[in-house]
N, C-alpha and C. Protein backbone atom coordinates (compact mmCIF):
# COMPACT_ATOMS: atom_id res chain seq x y z
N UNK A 1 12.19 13.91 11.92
CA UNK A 1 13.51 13.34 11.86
C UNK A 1 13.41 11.85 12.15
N UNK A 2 13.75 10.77 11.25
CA UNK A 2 14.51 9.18 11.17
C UNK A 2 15.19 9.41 12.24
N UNK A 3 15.58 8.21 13.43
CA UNK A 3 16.21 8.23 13.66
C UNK A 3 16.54 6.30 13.27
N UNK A 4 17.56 5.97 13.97
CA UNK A 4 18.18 4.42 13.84
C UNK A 4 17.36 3.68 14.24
N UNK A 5 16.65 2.25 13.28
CA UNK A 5 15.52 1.69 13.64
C UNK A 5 16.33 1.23 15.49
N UNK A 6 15.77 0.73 16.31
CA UNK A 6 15.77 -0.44 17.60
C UNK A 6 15.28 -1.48 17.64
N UNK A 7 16.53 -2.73 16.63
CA UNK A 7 15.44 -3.96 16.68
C UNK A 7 15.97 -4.88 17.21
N UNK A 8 14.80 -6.09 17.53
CA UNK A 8 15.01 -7.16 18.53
C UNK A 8 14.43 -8.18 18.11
N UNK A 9 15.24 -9.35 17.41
CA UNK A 9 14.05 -10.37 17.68
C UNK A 9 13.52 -10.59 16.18
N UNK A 10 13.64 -9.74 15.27
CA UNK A 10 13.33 -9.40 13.83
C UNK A 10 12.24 -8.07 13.82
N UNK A 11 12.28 -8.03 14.61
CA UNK A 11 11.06 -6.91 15.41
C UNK A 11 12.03 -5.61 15.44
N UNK A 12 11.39 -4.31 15.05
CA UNK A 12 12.11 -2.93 15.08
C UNK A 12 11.17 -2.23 15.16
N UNK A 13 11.36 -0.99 16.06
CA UNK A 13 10.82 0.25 16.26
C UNK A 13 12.00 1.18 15.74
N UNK A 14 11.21 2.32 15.09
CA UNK A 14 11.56 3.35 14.32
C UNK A 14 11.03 4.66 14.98
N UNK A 15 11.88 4.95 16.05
CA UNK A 15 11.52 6.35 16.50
C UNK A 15 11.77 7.35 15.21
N UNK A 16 10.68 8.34 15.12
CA UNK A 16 10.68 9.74 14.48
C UNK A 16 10.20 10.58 15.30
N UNK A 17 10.87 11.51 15.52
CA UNK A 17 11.14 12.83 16.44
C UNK A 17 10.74 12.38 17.92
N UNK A 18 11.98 11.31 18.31
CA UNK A 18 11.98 10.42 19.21
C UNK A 18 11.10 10.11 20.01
N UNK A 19 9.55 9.52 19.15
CA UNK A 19 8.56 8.91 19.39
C UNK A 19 8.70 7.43 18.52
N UNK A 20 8.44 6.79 19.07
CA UNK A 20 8.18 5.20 18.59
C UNK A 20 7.11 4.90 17.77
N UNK A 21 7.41 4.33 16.24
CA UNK A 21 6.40 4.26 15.85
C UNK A 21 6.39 2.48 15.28
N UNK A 22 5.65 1.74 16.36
CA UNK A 22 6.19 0.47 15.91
C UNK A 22 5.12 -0.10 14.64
N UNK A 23 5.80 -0.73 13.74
CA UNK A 23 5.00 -1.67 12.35
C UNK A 23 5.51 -0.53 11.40
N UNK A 24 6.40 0.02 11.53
CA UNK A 24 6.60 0.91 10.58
C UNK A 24 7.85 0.36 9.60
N UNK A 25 7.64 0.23 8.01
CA UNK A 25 8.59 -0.99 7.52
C UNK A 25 8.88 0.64 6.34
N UNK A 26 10.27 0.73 6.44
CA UNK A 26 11.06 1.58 5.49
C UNK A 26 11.64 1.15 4.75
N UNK A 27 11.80 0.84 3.30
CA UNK A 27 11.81 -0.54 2.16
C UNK A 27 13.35 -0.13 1.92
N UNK A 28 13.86 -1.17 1.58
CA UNK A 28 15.17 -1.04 1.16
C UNK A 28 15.78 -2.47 0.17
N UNK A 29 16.86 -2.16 -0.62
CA UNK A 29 16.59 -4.17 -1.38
C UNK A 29 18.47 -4.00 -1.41
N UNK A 30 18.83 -4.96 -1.65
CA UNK A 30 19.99 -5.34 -2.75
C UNK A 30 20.03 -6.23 -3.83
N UNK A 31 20.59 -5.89 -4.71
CA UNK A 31 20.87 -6.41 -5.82
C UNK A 31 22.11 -7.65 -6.01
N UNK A 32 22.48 -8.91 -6.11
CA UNK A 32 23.48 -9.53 -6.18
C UNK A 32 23.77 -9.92 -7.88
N UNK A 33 24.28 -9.82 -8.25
CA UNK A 33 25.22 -10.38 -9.98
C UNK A 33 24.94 -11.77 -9.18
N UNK A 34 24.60 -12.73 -9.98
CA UNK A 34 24.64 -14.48 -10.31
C UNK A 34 25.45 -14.72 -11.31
N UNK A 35 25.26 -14.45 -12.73
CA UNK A 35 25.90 -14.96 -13.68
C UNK A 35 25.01 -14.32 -14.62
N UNK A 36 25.78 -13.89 -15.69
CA UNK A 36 24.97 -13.33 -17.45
C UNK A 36 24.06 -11.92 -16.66
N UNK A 37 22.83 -12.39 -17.50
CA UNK A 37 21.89 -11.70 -17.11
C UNK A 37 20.86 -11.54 -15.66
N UNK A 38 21.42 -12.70 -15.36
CA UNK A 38 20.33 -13.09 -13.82
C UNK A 38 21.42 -12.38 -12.47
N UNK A 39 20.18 -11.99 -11.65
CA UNK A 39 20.62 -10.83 -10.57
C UNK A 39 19.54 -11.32 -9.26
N UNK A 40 19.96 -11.75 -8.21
CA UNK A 40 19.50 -11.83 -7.03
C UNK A 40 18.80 -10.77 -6.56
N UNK A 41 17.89 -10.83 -5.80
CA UNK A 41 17.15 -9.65 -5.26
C UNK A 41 17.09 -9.65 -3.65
N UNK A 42 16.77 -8.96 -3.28
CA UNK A 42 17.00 -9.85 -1.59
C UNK A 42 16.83 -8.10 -0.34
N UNK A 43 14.88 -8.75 0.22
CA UNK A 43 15.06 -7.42 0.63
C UNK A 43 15.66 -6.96 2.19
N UNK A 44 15.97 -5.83 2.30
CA UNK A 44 16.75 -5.79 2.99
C UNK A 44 16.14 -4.07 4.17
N UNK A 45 14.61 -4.23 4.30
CA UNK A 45 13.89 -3.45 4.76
C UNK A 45 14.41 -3.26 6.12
N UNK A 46 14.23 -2.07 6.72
CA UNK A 46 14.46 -1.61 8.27
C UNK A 46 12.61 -2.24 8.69
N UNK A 47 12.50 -2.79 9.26
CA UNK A 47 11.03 -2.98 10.38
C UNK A 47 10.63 -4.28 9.57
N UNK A 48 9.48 -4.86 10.17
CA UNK A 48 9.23 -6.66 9.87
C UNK A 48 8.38 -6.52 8.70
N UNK A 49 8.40 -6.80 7.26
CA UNK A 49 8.15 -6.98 6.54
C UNK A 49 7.49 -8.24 6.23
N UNK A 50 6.31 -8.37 5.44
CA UNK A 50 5.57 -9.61 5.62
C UNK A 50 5.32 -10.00 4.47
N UNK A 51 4.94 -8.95 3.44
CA UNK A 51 4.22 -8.95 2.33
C UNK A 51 5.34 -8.29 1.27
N UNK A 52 5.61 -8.48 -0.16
CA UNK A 52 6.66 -8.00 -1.12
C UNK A 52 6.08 -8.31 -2.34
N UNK A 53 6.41 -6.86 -3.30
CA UNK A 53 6.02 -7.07 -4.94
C UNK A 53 7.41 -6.47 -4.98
N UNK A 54 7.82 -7.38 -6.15
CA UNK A 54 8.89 -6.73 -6.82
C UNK A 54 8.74 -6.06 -8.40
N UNK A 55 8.80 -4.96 -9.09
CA UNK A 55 8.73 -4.66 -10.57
C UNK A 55 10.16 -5.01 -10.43
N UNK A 56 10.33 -5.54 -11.72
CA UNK A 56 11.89 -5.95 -12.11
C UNK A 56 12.22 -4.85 -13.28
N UNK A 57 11.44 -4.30 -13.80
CA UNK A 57 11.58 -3.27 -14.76
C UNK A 57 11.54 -3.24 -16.26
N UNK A 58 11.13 -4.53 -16.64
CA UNK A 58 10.98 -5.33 -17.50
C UNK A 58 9.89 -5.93 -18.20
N UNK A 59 8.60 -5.48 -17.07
CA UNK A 59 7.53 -5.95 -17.38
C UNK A 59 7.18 -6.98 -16.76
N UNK A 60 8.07 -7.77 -16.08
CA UNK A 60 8.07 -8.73 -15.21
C UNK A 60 7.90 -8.46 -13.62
N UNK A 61 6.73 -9.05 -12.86
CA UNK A 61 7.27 -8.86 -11.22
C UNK A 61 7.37 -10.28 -10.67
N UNK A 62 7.37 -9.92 -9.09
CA UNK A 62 7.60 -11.32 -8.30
C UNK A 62 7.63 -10.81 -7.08
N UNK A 63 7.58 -12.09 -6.30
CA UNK A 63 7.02 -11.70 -4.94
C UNK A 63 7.85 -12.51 -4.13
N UNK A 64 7.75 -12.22 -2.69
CA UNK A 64 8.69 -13.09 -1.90
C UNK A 64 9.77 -12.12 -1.40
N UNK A 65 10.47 -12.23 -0.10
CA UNK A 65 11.82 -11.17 0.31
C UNK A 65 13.45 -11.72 -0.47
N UNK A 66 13.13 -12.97 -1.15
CA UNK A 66 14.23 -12.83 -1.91
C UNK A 66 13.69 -13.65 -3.00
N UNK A 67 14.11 -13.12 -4.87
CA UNK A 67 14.02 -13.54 -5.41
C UNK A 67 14.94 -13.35 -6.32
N UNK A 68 15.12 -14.36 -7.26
CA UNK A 68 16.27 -14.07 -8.41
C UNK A 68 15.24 -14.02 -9.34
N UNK A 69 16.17 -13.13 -11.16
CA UNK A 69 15.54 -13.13 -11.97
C UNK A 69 16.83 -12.55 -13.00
N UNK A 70 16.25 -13.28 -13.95
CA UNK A 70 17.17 -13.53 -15.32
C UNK A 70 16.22 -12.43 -16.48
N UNK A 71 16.85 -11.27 -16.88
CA UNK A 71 16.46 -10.28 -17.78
C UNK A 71 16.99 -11.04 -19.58
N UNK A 72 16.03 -10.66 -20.16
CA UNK A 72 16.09 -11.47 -21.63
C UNK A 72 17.38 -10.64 -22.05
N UNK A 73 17.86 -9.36 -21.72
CA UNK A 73 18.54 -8.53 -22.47
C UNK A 73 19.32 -7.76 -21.99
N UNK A 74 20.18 -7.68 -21.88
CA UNK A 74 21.15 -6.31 -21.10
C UNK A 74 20.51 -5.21 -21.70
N UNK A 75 21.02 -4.13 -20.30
CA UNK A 75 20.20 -2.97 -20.46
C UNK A 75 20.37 -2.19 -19.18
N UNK A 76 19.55 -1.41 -19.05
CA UNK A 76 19.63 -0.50 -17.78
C UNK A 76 18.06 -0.94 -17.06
N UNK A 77 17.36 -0.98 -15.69
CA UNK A 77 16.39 -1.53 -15.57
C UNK A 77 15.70 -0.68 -14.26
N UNK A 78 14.75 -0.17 -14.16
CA UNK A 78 14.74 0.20 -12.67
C UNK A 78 13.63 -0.55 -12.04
N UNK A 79 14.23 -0.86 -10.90
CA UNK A 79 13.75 -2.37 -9.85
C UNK A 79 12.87 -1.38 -8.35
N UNK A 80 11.75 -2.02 -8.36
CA UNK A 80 11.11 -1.57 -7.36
C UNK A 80 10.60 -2.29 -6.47
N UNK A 81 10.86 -2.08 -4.88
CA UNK A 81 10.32 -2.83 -4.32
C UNK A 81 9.10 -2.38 -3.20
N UNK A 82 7.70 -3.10 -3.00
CA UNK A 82 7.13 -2.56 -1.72
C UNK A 82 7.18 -3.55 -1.10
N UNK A 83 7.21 -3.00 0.34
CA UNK A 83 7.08 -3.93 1.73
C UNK A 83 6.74 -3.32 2.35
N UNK A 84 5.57 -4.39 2.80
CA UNK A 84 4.95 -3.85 4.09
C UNK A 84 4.54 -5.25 5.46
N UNK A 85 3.95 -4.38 5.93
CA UNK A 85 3.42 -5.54 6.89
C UNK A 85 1.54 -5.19 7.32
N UNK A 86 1.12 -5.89 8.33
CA UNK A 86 -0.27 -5.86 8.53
C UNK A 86 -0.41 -4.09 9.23
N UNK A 87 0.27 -3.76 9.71
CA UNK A 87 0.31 -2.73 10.68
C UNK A 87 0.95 -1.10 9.95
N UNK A 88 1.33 -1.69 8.77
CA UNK A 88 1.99 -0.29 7.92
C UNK A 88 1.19 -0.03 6.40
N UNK A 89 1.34 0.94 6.19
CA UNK A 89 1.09 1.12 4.28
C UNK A 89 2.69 0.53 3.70
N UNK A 90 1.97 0.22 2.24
CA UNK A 90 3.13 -0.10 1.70
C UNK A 90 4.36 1.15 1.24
N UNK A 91 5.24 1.14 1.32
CA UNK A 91 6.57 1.48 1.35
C UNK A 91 7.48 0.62 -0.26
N UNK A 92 7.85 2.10 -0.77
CA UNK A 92 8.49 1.52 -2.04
C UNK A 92 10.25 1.81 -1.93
N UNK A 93 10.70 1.38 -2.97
CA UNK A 93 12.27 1.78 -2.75
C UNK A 93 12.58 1.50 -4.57
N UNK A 94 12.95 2.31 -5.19
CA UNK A 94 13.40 2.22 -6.86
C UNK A 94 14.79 2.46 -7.05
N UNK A 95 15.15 1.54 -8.00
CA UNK A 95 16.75 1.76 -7.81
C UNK A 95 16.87 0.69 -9.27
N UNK A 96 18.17 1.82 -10.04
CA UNK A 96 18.37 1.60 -11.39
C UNK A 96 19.23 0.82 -11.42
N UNK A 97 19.40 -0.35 -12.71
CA UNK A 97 20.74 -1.29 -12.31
C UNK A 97 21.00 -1.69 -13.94
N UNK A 98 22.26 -1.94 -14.25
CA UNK A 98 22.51 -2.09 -15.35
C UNK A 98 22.99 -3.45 -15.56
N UNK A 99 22.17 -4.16 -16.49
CA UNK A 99 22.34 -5.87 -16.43
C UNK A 99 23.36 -6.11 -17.79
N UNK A 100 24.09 -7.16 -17.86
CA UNK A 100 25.03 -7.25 -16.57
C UNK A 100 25.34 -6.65 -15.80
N UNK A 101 25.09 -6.88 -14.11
CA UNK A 101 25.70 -6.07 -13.35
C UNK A 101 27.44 -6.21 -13.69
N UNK A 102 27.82 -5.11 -13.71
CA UNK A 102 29.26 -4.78 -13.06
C UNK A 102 29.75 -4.97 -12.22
N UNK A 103 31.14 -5.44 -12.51
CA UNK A 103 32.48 -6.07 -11.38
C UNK A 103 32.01 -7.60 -11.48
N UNK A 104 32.30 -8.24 -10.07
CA UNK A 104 32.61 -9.80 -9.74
C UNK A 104 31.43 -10.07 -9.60
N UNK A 105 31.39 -11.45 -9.81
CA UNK A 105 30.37 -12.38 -9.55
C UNK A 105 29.87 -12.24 -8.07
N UNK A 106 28.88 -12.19 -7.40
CA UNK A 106 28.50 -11.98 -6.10
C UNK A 106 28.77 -10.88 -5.68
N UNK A 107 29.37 -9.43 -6.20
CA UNK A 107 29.12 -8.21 -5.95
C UNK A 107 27.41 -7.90 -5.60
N UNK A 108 27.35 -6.97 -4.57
CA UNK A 108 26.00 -6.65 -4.32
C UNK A 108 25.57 -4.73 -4.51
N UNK A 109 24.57 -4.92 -5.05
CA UNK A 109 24.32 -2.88 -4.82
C UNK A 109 23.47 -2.92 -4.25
N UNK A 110 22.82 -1.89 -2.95
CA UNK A 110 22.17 -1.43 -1.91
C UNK A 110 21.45 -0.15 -2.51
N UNK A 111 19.77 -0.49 -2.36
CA UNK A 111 19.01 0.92 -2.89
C UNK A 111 18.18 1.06 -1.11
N UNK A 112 18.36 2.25 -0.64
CA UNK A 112 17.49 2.50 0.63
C UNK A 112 17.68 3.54 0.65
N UNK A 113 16.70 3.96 1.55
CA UNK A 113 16.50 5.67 2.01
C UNK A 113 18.19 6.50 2.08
């Protein structure tokens, strides 16, 4: 059993079956609409994340905890992210998004556990 990370500092422990398991990074991202085709990325992991690949779904990746990226084509896309840190395996999170995103400009969608 997950329970609610305990963080401090940018620093989190992630008790499971209320043992502490610290460096443990559980991947999570959001998605922000910019304008047209281009969509903010921006990750949004439980535990300290150090290291990030993004697949954009497209054939394209990128790296970094936040990146934007402009798709040649509307479409449907599925976006993957790993994060990890020195102390964890990498940790993925996939989550489908349809470019143009839908609704307002600066609307955001949330892919996590």
């Amino acid at each position: 059993m997950i329970n609610e990370p305990i963080c401090e500092m940018n620093s989190c422990v992630i008790p499971v079956n209320n043992e502490p398991l610290p460096g443990v990074v559980i991947a999570a991202f959001s998605a922000t609409h910019i304008n047209g085709n281009s969509v903010h990325f921006k990750d949004e992991s439980w535990g300290r994340s150090e290291m990030w690949k993004w697949d954009f779904g497209d054939g394209t990746s990128g790296s970094g905890n936040s990146v934007d990226h402009t798709y040649s084509n509307p479409g449907m896309y599925t976006v993957s992210l790993w994060a990890r840190n020195n102390l964890s395996q990498s940790q993925v999170v996939k989550g489908d998004i349809t470019v143009p995103v839908n609704g307002k400009l600066g609307n955001s969608l949330f892919f996590g556990p």
